[in-house]
PDB file of N, CA and C in Angstrom:
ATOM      1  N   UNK A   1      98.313 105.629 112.030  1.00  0.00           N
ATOM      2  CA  UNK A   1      97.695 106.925 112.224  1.00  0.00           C
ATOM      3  C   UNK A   1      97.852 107.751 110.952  1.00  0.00           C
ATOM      4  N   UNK A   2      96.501 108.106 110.868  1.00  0.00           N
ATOM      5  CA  UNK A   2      96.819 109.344 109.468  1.00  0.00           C
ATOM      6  C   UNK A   2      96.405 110.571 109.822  1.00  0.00           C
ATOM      7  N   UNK A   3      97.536 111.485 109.261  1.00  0.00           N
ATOM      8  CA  UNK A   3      96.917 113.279 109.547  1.00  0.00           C
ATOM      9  C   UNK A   3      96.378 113.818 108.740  1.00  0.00           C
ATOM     10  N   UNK A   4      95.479 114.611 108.814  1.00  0.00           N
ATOM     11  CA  UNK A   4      94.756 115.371 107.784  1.00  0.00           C
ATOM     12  C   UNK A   4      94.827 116.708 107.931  1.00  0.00           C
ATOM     13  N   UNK A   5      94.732 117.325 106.965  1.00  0.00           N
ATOM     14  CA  UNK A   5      94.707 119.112 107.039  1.00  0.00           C
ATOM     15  C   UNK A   5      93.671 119.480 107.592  1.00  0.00           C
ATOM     16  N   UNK A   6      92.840 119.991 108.157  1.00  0.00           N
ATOM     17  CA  UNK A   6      91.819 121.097 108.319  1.00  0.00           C
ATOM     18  C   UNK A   6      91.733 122.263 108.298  1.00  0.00           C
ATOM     19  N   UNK A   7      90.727 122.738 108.411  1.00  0.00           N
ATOM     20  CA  UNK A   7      90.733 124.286 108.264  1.00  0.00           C
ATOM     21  C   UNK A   7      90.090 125.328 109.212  1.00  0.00           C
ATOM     22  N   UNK A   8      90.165 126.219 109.847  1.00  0.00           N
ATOM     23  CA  UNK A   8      89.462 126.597 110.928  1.00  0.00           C
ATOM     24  C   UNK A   8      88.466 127.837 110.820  1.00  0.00           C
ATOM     25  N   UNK A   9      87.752 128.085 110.550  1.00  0.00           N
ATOM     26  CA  UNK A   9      87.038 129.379 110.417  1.00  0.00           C
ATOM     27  C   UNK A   9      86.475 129.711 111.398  1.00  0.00           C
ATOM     28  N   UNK A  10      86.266 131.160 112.415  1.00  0.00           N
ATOM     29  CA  UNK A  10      85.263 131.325 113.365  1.00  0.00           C
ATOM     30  C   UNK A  10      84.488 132.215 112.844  1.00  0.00           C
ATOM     31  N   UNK A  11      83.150 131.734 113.046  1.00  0.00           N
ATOM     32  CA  UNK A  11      81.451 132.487 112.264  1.00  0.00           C
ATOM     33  C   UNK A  11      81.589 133.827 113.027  1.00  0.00           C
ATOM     34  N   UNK A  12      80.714 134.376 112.867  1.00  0.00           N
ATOM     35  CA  UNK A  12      80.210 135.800 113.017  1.00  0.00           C
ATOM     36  C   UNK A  12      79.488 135.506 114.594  1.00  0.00           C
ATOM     37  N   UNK A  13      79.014 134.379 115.195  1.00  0.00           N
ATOM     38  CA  UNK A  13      78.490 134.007 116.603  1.00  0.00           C
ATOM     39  C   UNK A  13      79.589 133.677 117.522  1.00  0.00           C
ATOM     40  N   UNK A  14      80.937 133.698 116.880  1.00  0.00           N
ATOM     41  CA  UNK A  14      82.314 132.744 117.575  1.00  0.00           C
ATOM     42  C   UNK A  14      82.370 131.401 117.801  1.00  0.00           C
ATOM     43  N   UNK A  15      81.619 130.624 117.248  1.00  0.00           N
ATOM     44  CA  UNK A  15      82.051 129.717 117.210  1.00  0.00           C
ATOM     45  C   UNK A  15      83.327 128.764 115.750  1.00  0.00           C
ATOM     46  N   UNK A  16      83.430 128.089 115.978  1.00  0.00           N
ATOM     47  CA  UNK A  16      84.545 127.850 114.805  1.00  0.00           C
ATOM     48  C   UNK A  16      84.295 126.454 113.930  1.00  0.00           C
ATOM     49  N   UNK A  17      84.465 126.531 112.611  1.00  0.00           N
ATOM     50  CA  UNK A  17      83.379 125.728 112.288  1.00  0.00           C
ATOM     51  C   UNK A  17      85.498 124.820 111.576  1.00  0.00           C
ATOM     52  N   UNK A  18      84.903 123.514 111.451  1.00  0.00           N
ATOM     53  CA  UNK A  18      86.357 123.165 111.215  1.00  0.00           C
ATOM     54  C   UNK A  18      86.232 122.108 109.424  1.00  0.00           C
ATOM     55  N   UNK A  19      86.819 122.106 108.582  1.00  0.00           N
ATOM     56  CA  UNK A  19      86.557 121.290 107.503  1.00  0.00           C
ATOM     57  C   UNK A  19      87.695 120.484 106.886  1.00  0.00           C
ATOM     58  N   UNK A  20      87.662 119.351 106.335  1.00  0.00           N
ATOM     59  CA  UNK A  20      89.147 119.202 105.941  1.00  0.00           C
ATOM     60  C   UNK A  20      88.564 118.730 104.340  1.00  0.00           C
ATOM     61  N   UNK A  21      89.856 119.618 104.006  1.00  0.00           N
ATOM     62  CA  UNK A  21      89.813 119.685 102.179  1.00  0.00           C
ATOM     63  C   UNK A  21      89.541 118.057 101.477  1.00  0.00           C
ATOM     64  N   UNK A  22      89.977 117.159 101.979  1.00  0.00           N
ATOM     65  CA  UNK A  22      90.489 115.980 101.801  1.00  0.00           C
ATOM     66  C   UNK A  22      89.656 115.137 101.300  1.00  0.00           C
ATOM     67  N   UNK A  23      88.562 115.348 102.446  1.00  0.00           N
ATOM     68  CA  UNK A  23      86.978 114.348 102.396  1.00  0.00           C
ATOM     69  C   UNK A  23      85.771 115.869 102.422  1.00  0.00           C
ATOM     70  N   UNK A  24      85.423 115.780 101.205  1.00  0.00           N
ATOM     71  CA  UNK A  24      84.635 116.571 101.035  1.00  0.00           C
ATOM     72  C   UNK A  24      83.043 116.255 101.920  1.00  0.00           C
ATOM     73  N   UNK A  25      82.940 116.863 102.507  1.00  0.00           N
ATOM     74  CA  UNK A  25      81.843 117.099 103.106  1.00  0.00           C
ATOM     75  C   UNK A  25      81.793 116.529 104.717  1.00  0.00           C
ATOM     76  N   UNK A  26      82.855 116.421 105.203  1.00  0.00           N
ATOM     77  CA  UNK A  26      83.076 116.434 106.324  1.00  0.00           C
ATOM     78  C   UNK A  26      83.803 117.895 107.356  1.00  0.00           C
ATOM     79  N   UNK A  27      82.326 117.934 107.768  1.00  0.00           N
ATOM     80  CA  UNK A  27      82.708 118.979 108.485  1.00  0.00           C
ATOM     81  C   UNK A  27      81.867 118.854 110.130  1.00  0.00           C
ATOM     82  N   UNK A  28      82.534 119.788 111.039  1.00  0.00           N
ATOM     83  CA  UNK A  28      81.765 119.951 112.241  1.00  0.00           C
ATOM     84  C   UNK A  28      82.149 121.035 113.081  1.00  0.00           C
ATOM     85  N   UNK A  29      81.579 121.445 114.055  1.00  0.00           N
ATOM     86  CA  UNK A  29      82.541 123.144 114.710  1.00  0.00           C
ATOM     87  C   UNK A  29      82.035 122.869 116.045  1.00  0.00           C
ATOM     88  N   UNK A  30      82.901 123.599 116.776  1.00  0.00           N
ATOM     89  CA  UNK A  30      82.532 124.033 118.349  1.00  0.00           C
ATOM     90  C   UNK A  30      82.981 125.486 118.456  1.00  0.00           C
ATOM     91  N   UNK A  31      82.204 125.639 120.085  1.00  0.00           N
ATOM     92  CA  UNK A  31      82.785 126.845 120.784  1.00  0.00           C
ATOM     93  C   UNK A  31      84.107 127.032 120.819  1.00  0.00           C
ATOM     94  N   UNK A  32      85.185 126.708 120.877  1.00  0.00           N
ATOM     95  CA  UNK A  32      86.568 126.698 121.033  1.00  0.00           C
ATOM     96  C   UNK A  32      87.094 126.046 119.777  1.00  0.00           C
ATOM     97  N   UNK A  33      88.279 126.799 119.702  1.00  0.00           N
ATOM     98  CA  UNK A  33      88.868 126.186 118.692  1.00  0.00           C
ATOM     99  C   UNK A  33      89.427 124.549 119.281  1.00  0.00           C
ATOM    100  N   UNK A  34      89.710 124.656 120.741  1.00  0.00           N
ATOM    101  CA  UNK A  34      89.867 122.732 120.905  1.00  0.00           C
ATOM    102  C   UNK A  34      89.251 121.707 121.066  1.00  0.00           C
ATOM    103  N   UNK A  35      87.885 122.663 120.818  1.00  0.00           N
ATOM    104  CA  UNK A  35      86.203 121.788 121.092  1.00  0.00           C
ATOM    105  C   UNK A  35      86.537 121.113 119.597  1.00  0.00           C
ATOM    106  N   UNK A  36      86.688 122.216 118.297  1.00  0.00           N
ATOM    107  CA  UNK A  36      86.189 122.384 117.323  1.00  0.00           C
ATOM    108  C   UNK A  36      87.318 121.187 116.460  1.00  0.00           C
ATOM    109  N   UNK A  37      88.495 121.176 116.883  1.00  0.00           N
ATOM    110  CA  UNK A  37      89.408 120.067 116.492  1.00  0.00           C
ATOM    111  C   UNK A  37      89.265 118.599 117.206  1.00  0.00           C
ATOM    112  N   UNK A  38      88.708 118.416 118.507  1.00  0.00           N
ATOM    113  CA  UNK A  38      88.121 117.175 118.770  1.00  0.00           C
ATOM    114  C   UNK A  38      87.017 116.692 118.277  1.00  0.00           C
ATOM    115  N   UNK A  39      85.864 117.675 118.091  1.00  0.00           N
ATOM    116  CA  UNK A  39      84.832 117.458 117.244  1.00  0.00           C
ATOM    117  C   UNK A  39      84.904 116.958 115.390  1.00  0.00           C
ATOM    118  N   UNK A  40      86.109 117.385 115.090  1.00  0.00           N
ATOM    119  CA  UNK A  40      86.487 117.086 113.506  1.00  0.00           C
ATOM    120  C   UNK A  40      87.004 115.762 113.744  1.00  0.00           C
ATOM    121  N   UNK A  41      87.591 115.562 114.660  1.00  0.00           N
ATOM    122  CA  UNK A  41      88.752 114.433 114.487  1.00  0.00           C
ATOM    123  C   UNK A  41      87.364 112.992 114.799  1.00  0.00           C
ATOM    124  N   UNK A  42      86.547 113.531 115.447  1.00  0.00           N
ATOM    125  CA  UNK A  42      85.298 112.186 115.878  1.00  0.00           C
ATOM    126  C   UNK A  42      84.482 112.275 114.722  1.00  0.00           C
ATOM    127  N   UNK A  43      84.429 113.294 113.950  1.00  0.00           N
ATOM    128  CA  UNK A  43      84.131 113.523 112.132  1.00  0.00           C
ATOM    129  C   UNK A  43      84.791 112.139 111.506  1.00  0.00           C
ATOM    130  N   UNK A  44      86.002 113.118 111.182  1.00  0.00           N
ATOM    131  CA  UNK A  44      86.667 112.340 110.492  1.00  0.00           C
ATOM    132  C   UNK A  44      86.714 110.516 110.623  1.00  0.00           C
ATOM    133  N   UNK A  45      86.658 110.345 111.753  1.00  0.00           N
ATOM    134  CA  UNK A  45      86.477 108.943 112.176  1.00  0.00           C
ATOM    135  C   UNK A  45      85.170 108.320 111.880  1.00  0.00           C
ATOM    136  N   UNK A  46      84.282 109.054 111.808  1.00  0.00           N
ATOM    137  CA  UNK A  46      82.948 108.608 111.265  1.00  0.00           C
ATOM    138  C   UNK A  46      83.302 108.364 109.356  1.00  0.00           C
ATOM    139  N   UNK A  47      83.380 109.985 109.276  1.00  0.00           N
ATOM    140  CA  UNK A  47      83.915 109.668 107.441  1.00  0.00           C
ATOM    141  C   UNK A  47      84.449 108.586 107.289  1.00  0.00           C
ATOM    142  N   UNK A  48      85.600 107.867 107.637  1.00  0.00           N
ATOM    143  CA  UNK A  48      86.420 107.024 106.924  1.00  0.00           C
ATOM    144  C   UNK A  48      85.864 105.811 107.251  1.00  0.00           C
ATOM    145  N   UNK A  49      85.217 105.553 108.667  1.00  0.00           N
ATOM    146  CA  UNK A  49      84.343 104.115 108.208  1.00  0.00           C
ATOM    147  C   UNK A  49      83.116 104.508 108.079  1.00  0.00           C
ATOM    148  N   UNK A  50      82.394 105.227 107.111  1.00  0.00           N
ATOM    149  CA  UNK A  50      81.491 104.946 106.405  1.00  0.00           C
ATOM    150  C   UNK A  50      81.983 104.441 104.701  1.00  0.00           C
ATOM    151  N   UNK A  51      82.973 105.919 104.601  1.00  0.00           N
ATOM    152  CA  UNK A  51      83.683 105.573 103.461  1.00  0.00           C
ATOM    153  C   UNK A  51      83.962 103.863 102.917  1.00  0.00           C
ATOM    154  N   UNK A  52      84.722 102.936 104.370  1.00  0.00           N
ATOM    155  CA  UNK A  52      84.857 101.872 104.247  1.00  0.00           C
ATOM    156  C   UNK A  52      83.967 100.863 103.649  1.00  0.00           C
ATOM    157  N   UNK A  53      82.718 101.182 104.531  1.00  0.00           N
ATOM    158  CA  UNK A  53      81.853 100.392 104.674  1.00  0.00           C
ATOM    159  C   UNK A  53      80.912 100.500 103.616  1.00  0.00           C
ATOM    160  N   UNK A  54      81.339 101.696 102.909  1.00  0.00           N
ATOM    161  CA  UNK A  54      80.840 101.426 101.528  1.00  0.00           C
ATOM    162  C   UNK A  54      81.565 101.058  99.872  1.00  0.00           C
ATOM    163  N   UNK A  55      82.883 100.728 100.721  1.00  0.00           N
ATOM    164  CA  UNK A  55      83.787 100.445  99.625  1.00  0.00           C
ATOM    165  C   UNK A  55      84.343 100.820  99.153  1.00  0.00           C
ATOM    166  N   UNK A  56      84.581 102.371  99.810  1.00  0.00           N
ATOM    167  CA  UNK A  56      84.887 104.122  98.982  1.00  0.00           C
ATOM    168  C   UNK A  56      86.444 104.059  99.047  1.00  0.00           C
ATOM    169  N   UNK A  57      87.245 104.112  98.219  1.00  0.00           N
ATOM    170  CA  UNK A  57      88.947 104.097  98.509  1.00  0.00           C
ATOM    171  C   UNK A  57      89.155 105.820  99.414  1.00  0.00           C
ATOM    172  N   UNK A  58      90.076 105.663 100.456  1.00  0.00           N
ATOM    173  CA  UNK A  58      90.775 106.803 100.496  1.00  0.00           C
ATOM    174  C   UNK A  58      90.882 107.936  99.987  1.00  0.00           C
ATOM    175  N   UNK A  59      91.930 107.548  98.887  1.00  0.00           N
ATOM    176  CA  UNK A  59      92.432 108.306  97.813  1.00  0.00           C
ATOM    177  C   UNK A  59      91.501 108.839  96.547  1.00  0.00           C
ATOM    178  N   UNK A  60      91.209 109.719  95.736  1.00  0.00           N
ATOM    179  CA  UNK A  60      90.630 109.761  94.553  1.00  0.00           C
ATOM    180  C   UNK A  60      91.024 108.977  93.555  1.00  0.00           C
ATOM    181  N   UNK A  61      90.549 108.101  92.878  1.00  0.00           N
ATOM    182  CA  UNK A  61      90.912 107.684  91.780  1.00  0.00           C
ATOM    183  C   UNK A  61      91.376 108.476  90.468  1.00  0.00           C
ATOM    184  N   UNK A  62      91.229 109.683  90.791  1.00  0.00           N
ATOM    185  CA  UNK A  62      91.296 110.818  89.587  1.00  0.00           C
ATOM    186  C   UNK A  62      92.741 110.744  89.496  1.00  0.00           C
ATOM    187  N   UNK A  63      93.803 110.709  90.167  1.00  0.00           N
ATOM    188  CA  UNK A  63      95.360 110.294  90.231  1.00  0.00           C
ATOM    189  C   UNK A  63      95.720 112.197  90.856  1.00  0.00           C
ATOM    190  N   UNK A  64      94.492 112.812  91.522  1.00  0.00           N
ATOM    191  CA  UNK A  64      94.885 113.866  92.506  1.00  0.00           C
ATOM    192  C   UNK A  64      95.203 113.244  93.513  1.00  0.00           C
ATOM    193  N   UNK A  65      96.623 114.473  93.918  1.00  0.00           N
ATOM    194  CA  UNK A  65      97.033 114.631  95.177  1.00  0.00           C
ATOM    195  C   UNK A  65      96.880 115.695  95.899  1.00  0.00           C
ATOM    196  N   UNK A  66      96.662 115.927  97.051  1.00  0.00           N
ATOM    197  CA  UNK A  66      96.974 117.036  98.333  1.00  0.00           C
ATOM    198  C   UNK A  66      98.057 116.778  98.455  1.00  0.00           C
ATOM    199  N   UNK A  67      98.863 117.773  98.343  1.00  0.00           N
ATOM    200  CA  UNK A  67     100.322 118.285  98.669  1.00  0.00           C
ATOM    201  C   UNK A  67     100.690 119.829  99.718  1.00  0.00           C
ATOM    202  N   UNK A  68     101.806 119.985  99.911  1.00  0.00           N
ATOM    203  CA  UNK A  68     102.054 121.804 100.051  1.00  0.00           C
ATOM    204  C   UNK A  68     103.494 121.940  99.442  1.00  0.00           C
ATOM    205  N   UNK A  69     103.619 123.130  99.087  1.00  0.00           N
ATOM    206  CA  UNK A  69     104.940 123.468  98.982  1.00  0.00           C
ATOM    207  C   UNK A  69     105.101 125.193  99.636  1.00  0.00           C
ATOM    208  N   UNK A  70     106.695 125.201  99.637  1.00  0.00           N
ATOM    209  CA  UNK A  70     106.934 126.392 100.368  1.00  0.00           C
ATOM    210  C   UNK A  70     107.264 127.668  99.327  1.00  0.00           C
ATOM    211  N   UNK A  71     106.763 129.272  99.708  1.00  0.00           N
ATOM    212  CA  UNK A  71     107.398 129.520  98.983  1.00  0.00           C
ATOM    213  C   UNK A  71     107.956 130.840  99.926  1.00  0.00           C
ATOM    214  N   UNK A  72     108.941 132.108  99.011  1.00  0.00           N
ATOM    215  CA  UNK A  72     109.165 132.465  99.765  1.00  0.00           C
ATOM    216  C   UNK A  72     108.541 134.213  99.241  1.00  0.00           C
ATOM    217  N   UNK A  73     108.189 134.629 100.202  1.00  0.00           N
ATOM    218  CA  UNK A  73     107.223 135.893 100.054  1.00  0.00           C
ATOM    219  C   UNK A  73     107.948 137.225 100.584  1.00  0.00           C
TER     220      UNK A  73
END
Protein backbone atom coordinates (compact mmCIF):
# COMPACT_ATOMS: atom_id res chain seq x y z
CA UNK A 1 0.00 0.00 0.00
CA UNK A 2 1.17 3.49 -0.83
CA UNK A 3 -0.05 6.90 0.71
CA UNK A 4 -0.20 9.93 -1.01
CA UNK A 5 -0.74 13.56 0.05
CA UNK A 6 -3.74 15.33 -1.29
CA UNK A 7 -5.16 18.38 -1.10
CA UNK A 8 -8.67 19.52 -0.45
CA UNK A 9 -10.20 22.67 -1.72
CA UNK A 10 -14.06 23.48 -1.54
CA UNK A 11 -15.24 25.73 -4.80
CA UNK A 12 -17.45 28.57 -4.42
CA UNK A 13 -20.68 25.79 -5.33
CA UNK A 14 -19.36 23.50 -2.14
CA UNK A 15 -18.26 21.05 -3.59
CA UNK A 16 -14.54 19.94 -2.93
CA UNK A 17 -12.32 19.38 -5.57
CA UNK A 18 -9.28 16.99 -4.29
CA UNK A 19 -5.52 16.90 -6.06
CA UNK A 20 -2.39 15.21 -5.11
CA UNK A 21 0.91 17.12 -5.64
CA UNK A 22 2.66 13.89 -6.53
CA UNK A 23 1.05 12.89 -9.96
CA UNK A 24 0.44 15.90 -11.65
CA UNK A 25 -2.72 16.03 -13.17
CA UNK A 26 -4.65 13.82 -11.24
CA UNK A 27 -7.40 15.20 -9.90
CA UNK A 28 -11.26 14.63 -9.08
CA UNK A 29 -13.94 16.23 -6.41
CA UNK A 30 -17.26 15.45 -4.85
CA UNK A 31 -20.03 16.83 -2.77
CA UNK A 32 -18.47 15.85 0.54
CA UNK A 33 -15.30 15.94 1.54
CA UNK A 34 -15.64 11.75 1.92
CA UNK A 35 -17.19 11.57 -1.54
CA UNK A 36 -14.23 13.71 -2.63
CA UNK A 37 -11.36 11.39 -0.96
CA UNK A 38 -12.97 8.12 -2.34
CA UNK A 39 -13.28 9.68 -5.61
CA UNK A 40 -9.29 10.63 -5.59
CA UNK A 41 -8.27 7.42 -4.26
CA UNK A 42 -10.32 5.53 -7.59
CA UNK A 43 -8.13 8.55 -9.40
CA UNK A 44 -5.24 7.71 -8.19
CA UNK A 45 -5.70 4.03 -9.01
CA UNK A 46 -6.45 4.83 -12.50
CA UNK A 47 -3.14 7.21 -12.59
CA UNK A 48 -0.76 4.61 -11.55
CA UNK A 49 -1.89 1.90 -13.97
CA UNK A 50 -1.94 3.98 -16.76
CA UNK A 51 1.33 5.36 -15.64
CA UNK A 52 2.33 1.53 -15.69
CA UNK A 53 1.06 0.64 -18.68
CA UNK A 54 2.91 3.10 -20.26
CA UNK A 55 6.14 2.47 -18.72
CA UNK A 56 6.06 5.77 -16.65
CA UNK A 57 8.32 5.14 -13.30
CA UNK A 58 6.67 6.31 -10.06
CA UNK A 59 9.22 8.45 -8.99
CA UNK A 60 10.67 11.49 -11.14
CA UNK A 61 13.75 10.80 -12.60
CA UNK A 62 14.81 14.43 -11.88
CA UNK A 63 16.29 12.88 -8.33
CA UNK A 64 13.08 15.14 -6.67
CA UNK A 65 11.60 14.24 -3.61
CA UNK A 66 8.20 15.02 -1.71
CA UNK A 67 9.07 15.31 1.76
CA UNK A 68 7.64 17.47 5.01
CA UNK A 69 9.34 18.82 7.75
CA UNK A 70 8.21 20.40 11.01
CA UNK A 71 8.62 23.66 12.07
CA UNK A 72 7.88 25.57 14.94
CA UNK A 73 5.71 28.85 14.60
Amino acid sequence: MIQFRILLEKDEDGWFTATVPSLPGCISQGRTEKEAKKNIAEAIELHLKSLAEEGIPLRPENGMTETFVAVNV
